[in-house]
PDB file of N, CA and C in Angstrom:
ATOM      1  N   UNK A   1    -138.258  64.775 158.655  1.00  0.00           N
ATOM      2  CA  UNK A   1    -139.567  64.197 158.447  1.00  0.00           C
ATOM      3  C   UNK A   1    -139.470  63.050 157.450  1.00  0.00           C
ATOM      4  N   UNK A   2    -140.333  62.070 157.935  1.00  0.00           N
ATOM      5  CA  UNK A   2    -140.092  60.867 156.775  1.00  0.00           C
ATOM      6  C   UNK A   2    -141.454  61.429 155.515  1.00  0.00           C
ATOM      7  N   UNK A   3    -141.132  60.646 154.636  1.00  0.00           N
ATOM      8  CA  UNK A   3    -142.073  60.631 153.719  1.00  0.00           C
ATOM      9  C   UNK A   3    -143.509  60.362 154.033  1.00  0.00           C
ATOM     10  N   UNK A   4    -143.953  59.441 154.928  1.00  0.00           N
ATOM     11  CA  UNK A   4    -145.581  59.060 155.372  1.00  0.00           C
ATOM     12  C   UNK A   4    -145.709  59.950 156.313  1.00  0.00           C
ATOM     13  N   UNK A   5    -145.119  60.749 157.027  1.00  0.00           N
ATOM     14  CA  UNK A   5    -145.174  62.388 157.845  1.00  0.00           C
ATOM     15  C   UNK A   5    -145.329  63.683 157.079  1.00  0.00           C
ATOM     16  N   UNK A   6    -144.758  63.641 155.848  1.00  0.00           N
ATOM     17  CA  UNK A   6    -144.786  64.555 154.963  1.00  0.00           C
ATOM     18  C   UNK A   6    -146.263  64.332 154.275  1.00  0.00           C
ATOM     19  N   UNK A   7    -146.508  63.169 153.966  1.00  0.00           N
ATOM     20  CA  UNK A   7    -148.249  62.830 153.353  1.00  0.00           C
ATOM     21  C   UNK A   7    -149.090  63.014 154.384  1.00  0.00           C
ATOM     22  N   UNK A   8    -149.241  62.953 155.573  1.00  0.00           N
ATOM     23  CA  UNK A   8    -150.055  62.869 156.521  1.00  0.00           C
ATOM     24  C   UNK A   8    -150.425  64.872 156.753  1.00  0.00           C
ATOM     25  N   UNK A   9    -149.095  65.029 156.609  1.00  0.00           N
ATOM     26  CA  UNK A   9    -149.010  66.784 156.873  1.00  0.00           C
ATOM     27  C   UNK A   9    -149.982  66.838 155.702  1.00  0.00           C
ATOM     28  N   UNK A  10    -149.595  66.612 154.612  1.00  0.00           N
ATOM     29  CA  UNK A  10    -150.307  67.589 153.316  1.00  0.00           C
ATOM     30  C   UNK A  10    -151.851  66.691 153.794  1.00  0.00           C
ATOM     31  N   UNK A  11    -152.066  65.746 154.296  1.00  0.00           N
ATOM     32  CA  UNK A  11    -153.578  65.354 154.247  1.00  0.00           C
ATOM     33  C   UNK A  11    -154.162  66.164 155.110  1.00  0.00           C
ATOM     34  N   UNK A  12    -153.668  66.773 156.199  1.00  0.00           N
ATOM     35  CA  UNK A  12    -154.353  67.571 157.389  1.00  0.00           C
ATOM     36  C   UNK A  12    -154.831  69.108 156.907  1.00  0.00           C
ATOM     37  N   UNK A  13    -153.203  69.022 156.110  1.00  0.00           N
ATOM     38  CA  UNK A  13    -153.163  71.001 155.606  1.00  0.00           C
ATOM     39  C   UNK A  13    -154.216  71.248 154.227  1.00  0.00           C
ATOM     40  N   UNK A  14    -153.918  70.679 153.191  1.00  0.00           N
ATOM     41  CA  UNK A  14    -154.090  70.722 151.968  1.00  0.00           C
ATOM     42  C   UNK A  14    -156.097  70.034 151.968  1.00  0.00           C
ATOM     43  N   UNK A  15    -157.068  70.856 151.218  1.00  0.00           N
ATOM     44  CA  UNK A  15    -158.507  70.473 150.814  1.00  0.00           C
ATOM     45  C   UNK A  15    -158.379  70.055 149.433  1.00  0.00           C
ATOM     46  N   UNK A  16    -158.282  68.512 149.165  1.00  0.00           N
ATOM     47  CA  UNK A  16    -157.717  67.750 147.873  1.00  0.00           C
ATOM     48  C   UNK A  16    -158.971  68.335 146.943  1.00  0.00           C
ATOM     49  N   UNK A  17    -160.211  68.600 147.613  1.00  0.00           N
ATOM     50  CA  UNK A  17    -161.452  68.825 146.838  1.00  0.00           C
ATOM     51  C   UNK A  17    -161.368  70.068 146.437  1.00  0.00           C
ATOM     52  N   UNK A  18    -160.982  71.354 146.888  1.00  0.00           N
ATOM     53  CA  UNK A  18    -160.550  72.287 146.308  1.00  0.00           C
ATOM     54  C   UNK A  18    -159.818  72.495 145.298  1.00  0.00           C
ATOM     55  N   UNK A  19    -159.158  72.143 145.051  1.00  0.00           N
ATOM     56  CA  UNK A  19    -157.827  71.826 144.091  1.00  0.00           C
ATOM     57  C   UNK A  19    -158.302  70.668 143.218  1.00  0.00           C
ATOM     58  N   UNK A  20    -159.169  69.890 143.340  1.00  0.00           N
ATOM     59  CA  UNK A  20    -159.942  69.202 142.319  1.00  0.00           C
ATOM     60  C   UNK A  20    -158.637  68.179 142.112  1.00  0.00           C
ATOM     61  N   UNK A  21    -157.569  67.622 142.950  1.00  0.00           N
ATOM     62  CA  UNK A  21    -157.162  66.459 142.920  1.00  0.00           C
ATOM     63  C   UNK A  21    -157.691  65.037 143.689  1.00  0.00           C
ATOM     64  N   UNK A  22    -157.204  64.143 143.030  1.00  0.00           N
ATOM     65  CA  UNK A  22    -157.815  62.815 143.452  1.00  0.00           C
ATOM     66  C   UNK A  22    -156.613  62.214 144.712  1.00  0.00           C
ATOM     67  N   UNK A  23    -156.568  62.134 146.187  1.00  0.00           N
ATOM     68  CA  UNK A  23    -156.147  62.395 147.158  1.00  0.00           C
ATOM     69  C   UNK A  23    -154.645  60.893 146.627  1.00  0.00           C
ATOM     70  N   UNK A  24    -155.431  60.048 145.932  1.00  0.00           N
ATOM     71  CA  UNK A  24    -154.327  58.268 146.157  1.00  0.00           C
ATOM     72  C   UNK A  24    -153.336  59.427 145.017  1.00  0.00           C
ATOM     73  N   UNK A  25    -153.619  59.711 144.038  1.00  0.00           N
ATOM     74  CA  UNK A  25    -152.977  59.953 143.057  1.00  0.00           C
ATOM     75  C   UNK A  25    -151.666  61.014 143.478  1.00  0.00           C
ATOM     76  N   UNK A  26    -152.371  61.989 143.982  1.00  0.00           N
ATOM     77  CA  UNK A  26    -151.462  63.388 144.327  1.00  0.00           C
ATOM     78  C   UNK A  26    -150.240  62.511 145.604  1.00  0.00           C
ATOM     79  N   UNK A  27    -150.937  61.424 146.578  1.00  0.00           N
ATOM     80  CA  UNK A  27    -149.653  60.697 147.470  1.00  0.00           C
ATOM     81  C   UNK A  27    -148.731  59.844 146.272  1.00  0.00           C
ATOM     82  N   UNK A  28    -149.189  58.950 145.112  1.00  0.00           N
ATOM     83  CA  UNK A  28    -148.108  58.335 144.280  1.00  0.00           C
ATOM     84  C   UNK A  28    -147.053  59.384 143.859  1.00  0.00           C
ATOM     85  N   UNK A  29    -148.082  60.741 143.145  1.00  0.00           N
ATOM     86  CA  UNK A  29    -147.177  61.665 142.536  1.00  0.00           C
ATOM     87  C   UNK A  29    -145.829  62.030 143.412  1.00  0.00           C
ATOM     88  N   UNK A  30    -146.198  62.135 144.550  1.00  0.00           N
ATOM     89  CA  UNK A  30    -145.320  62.405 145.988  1.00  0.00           C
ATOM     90  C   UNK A  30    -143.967  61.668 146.001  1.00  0.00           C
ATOM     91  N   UNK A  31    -144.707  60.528 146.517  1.00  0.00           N
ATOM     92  CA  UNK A  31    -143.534  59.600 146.578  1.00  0.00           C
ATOM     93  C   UNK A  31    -143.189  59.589 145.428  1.00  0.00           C
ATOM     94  N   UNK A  32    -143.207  58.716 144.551  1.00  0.00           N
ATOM     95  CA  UNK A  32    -142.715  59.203 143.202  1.00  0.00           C
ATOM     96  C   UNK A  32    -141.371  60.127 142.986  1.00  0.00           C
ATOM     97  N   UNK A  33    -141.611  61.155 143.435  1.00  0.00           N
ATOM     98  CA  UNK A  33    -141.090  62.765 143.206  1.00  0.00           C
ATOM     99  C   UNK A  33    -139.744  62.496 144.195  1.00  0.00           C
ATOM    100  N   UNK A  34    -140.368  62.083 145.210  1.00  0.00           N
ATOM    101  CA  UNK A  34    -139.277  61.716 146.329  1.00  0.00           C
ATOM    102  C   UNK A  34    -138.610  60.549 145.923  1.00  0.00           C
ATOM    103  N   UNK A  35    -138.666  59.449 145.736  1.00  0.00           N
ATOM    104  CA  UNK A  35    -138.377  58.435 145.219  1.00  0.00           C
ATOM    105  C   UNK A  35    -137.078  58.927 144.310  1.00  0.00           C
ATOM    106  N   UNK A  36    -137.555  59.826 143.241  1.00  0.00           N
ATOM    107  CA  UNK A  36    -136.652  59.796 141.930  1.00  0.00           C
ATOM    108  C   UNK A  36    -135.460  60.853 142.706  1.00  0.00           C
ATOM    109  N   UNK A  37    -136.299  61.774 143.648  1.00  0.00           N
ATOM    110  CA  UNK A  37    -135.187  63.073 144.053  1.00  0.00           C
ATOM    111  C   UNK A  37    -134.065  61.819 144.924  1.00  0.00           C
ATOM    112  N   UNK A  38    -134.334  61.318 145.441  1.00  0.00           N
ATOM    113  CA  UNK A  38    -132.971  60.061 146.115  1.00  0.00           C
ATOM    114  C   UNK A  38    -132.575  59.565 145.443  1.00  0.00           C
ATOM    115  N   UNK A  39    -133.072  58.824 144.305  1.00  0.00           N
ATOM    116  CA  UNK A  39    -132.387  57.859 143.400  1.00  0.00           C
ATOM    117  C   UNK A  39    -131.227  59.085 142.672  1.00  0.00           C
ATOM    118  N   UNK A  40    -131.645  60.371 142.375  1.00  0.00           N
ATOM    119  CA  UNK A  40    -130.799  61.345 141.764  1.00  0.00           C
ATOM    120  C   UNK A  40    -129.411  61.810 142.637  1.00  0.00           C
ATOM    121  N   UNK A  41    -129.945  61.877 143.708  1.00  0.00           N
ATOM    122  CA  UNK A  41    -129.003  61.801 144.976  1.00  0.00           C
ATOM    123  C   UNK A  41    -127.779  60.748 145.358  1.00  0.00           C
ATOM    124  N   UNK A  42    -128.149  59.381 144.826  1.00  0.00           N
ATOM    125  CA  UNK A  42    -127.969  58.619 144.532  1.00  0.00           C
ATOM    126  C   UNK A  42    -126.756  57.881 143.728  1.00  0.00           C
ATOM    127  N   UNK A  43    -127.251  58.346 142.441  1.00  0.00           N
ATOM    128  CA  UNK A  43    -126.494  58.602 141.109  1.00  0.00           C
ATOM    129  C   UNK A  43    -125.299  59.597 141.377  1.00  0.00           C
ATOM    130  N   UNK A  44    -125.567  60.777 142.178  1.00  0.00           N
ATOM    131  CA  UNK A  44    -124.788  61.471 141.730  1.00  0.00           C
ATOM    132  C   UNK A  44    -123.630  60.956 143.049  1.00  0.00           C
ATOM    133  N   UNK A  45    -123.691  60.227 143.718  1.00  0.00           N
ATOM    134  CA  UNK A  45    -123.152  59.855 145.437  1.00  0.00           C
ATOM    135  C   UNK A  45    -122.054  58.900 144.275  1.00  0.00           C
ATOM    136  N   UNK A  46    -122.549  58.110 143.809  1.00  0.00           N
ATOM    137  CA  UNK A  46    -122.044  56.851 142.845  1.00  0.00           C
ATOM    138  C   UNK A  46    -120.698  57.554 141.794  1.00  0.00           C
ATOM    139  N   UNK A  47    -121.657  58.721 141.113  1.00  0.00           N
ATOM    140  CA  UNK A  47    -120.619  58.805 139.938  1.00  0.00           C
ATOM    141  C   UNK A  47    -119.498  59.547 140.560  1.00  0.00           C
ATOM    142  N   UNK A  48    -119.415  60.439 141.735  1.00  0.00           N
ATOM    143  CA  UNK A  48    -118.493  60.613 142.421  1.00  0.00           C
ATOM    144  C   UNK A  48    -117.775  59.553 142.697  1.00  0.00           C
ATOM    145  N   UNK A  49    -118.012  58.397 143.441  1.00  0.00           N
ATOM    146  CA  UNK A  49    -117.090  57.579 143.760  1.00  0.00           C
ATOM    147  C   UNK A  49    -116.400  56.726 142.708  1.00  0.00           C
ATOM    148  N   UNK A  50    -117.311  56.785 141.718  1.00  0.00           N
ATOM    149  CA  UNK A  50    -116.476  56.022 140.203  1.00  0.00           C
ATOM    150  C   UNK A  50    -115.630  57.037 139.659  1.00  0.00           C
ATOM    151  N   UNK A  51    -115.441  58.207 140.082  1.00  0.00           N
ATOM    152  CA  UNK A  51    -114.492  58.918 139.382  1.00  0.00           C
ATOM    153  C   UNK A  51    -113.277  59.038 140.247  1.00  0.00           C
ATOM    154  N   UNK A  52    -113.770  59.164 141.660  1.00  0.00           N
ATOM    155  CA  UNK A  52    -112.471  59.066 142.558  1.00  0.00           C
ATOM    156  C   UNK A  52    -111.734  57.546 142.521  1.00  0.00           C
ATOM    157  N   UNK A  53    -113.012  56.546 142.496  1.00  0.00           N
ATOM    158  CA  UNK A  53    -111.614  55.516 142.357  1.00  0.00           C
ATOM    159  C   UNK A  53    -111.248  55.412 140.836  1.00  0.00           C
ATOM    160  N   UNK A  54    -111.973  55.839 139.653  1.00  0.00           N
ATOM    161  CA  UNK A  54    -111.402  55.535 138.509  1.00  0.00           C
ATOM    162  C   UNK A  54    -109.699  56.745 138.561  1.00  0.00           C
ATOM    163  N   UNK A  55    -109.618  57.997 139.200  1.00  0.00           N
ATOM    164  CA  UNK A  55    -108.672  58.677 139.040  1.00  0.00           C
ATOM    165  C   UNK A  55    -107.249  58.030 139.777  1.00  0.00           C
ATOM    166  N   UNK A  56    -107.899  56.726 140.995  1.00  0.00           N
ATOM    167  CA  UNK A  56    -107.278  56.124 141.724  1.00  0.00           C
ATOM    168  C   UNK A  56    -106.672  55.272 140.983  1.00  0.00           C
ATOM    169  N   UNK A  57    -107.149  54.721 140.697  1.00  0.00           N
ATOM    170  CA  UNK A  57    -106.778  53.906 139.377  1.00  0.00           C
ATOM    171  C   UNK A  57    -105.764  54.358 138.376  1.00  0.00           C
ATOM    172  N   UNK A  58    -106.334  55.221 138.171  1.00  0.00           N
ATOM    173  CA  UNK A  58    -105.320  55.945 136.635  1.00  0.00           C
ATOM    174  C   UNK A  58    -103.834  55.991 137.409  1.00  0.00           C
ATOM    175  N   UNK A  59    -103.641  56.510 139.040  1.00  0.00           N
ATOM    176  CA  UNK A  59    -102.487  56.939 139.756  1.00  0.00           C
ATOM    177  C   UNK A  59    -101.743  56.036 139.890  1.00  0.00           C
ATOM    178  N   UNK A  60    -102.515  54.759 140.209  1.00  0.00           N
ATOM    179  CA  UNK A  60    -101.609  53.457 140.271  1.00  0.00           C
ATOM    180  C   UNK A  60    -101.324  52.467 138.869  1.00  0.00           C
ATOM    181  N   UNK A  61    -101.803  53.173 137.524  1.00  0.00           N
ATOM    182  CA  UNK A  61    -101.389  52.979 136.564  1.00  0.00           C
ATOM    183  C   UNK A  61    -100.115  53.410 135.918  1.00  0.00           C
ATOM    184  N   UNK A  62     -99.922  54.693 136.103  1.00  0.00           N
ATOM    185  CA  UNK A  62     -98.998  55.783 136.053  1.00  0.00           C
ATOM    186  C   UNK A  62     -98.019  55.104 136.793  1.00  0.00           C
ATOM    187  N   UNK A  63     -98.326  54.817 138.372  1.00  0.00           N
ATOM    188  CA  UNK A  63     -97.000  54.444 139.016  1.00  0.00           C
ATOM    189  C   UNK A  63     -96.491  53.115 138.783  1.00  0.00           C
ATOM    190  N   UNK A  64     -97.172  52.649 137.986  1.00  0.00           N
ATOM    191  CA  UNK A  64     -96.530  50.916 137.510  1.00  0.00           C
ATOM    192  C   UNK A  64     -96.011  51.080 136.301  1.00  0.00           C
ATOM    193  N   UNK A  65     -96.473  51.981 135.055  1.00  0.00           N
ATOM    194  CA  UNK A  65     -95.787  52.224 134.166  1.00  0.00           C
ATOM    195  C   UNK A  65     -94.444  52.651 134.697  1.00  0.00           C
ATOM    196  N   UNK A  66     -94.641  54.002 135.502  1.00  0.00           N
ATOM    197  CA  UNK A  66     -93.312  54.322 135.615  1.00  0.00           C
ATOM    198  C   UNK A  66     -92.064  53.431 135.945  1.00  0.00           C
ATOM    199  N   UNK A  67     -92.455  52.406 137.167  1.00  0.00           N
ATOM    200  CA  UNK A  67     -91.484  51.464 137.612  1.00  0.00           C
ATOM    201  C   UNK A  67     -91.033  50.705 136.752  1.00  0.00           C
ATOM    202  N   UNK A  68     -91.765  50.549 135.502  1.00  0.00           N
ATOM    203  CA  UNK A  68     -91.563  49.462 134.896  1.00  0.00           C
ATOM    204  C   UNK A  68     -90.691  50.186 133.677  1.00  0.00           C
ATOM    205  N   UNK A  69     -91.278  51.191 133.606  1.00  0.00           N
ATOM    206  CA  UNK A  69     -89.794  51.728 132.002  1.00  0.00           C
ATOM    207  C   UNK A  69     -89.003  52.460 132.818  1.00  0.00           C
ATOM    208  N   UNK A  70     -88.914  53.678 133.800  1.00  0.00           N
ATOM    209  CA  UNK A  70     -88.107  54.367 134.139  1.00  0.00           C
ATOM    210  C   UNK A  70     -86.788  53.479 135.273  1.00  0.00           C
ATOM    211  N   UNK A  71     -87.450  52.505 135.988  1.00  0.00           N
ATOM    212  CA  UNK A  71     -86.746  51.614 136.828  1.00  0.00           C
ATOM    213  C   UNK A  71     -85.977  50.470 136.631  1.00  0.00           C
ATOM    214  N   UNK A  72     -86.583  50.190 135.455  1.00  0.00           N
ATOM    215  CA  UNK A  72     -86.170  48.859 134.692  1.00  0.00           C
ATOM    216  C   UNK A  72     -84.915  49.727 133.608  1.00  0.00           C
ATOM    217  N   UNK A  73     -84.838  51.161 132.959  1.00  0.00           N
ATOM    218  CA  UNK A  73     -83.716  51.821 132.950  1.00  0.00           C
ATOM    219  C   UNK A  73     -82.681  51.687 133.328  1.00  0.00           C
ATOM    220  N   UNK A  74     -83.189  52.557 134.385  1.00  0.00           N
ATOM    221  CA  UNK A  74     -82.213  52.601 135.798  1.00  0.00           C
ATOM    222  C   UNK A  74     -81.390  51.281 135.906  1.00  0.00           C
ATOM    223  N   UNK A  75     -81.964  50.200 135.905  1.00  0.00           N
ATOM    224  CA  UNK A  75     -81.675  48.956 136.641  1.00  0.00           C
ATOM    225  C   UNK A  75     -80.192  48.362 135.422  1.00  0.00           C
ATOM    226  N   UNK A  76     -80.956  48.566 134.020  1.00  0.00           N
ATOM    227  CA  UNK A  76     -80.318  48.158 132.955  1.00  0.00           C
ATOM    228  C   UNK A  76     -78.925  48.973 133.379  1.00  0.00           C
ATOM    229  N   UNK A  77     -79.375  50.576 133.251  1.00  0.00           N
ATOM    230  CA  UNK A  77     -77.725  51.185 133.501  1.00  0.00           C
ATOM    231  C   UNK A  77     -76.984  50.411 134.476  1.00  0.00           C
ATOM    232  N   UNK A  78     -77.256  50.290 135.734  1.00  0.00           N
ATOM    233  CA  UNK A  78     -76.773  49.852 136.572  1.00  0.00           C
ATOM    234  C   UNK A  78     -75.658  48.868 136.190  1.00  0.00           C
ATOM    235  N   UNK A  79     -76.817  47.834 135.960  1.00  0.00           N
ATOM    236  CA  UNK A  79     -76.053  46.030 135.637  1.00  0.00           C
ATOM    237  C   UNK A  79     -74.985  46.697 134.350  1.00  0.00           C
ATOM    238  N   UNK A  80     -75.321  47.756 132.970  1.00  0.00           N
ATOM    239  CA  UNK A  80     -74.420  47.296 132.534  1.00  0.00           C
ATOM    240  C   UNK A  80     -73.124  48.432 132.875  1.00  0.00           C
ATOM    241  N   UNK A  81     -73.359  49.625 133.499  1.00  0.00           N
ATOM    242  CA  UNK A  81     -72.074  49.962 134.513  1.00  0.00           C
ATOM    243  C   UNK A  81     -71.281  48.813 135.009  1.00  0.00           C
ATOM    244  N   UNK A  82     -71.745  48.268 135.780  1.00  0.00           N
ATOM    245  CA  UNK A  82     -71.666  47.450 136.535  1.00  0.00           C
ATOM    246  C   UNK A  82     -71.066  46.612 136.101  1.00  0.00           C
ATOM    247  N   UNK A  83     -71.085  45.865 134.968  1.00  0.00           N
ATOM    248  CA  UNK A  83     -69.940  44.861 134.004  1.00  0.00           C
ATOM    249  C   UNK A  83     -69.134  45.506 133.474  1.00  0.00           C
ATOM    250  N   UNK A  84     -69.334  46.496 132.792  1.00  0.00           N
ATOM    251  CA  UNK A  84     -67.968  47.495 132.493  1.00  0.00           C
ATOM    252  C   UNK A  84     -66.933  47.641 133.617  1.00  0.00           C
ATOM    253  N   UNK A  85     -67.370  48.175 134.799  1.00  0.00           N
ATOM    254  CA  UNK A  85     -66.079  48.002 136.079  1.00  0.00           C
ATOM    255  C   UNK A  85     -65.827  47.072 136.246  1.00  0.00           C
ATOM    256  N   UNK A  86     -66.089  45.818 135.998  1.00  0.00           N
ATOM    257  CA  UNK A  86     -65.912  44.227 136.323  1.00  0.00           C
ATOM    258  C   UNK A  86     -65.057  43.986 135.442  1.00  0.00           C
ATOM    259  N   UNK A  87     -65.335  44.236 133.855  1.00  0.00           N
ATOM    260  CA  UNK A  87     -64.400  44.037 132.582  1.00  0.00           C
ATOM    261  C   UNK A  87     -63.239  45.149 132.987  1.00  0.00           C
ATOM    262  N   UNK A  88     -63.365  46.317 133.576  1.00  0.00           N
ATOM    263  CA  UNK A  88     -62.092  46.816 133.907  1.00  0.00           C
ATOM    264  C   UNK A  88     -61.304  46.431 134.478  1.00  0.00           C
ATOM    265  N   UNK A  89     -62.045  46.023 135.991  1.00  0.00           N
ATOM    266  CA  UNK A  89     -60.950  45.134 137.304  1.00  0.00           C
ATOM    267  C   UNK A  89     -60.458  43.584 136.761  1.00  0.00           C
ATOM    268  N   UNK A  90     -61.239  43.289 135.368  1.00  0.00           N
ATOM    269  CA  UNK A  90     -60.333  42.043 135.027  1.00  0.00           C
ATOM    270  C   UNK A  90     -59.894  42.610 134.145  1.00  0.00           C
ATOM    271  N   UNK A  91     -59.606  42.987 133.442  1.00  0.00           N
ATOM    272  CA  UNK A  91     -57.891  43.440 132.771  1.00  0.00           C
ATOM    273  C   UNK A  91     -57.266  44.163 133.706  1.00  0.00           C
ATOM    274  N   UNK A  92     -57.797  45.222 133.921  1.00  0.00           N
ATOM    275  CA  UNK A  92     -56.287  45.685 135.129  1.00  0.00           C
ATOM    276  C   UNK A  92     -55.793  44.601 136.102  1.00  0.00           C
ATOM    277  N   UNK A  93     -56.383  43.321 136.221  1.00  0.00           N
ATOM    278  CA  UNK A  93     -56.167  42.539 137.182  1.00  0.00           C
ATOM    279  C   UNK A  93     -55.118  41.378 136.183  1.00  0.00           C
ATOM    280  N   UNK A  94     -55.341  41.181 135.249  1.00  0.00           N
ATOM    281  CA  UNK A  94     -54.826  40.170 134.087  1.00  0.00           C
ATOM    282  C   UNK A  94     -53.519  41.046 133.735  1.00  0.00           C
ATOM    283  N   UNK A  95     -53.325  42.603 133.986  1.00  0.00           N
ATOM    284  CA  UNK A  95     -52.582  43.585 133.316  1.00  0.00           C
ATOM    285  C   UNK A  95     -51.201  42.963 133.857  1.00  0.00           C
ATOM    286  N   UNK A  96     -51.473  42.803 135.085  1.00  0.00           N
ATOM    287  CA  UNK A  96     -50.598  43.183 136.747  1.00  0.00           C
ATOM    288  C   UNK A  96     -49.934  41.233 136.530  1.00  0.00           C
TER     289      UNK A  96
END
């Protein structure tokens, strides 16, 4: 049901004069009510998605730190392995 279906219902069902409300007022209060219950709906649709991509975020923070100290490590060992066997094969090569 939309909202102007939901007011139309309470205008058919509901005797505003009984209840001693003023008929414009009790439809603002309505919408209103509805209004804020979506906007809450809303909010909460939002702060979900700011937390999933903020956690998204954090993951691809983590994985750039890592590459960058644990890989850049790695990389250092490598290269300086890597000149050490070079400084070996030239003296054993200078030996000969």
């Amino acid at each position: 049901l939309g909202v102007l279906q939901i007011i139309e219902f309470l205008d058919n069902q509901l005797d505003f004069q009984f209840f001693n409300f003023n008929q414009d007022n009790f439809k603002m209060y309505l919408l209103s009510s509805i209004r804020r219950e979506m906007a809450d709906r809303h909010s909460v649709y939002y702060a979900t998605l700011f937390a999933l991509y903020s956690l998204k975020l954090h993951a691809a923070f983590i994985n750039v730190v890592d590459y960058i100290f644990f890989n850049a490590a790695f990389k250092k060992h490598q290269i300086a392995s890597s000149v050490q066997r070079h400084r070996q094969y030239v003296s054993l090569a200078s030996a000969e």
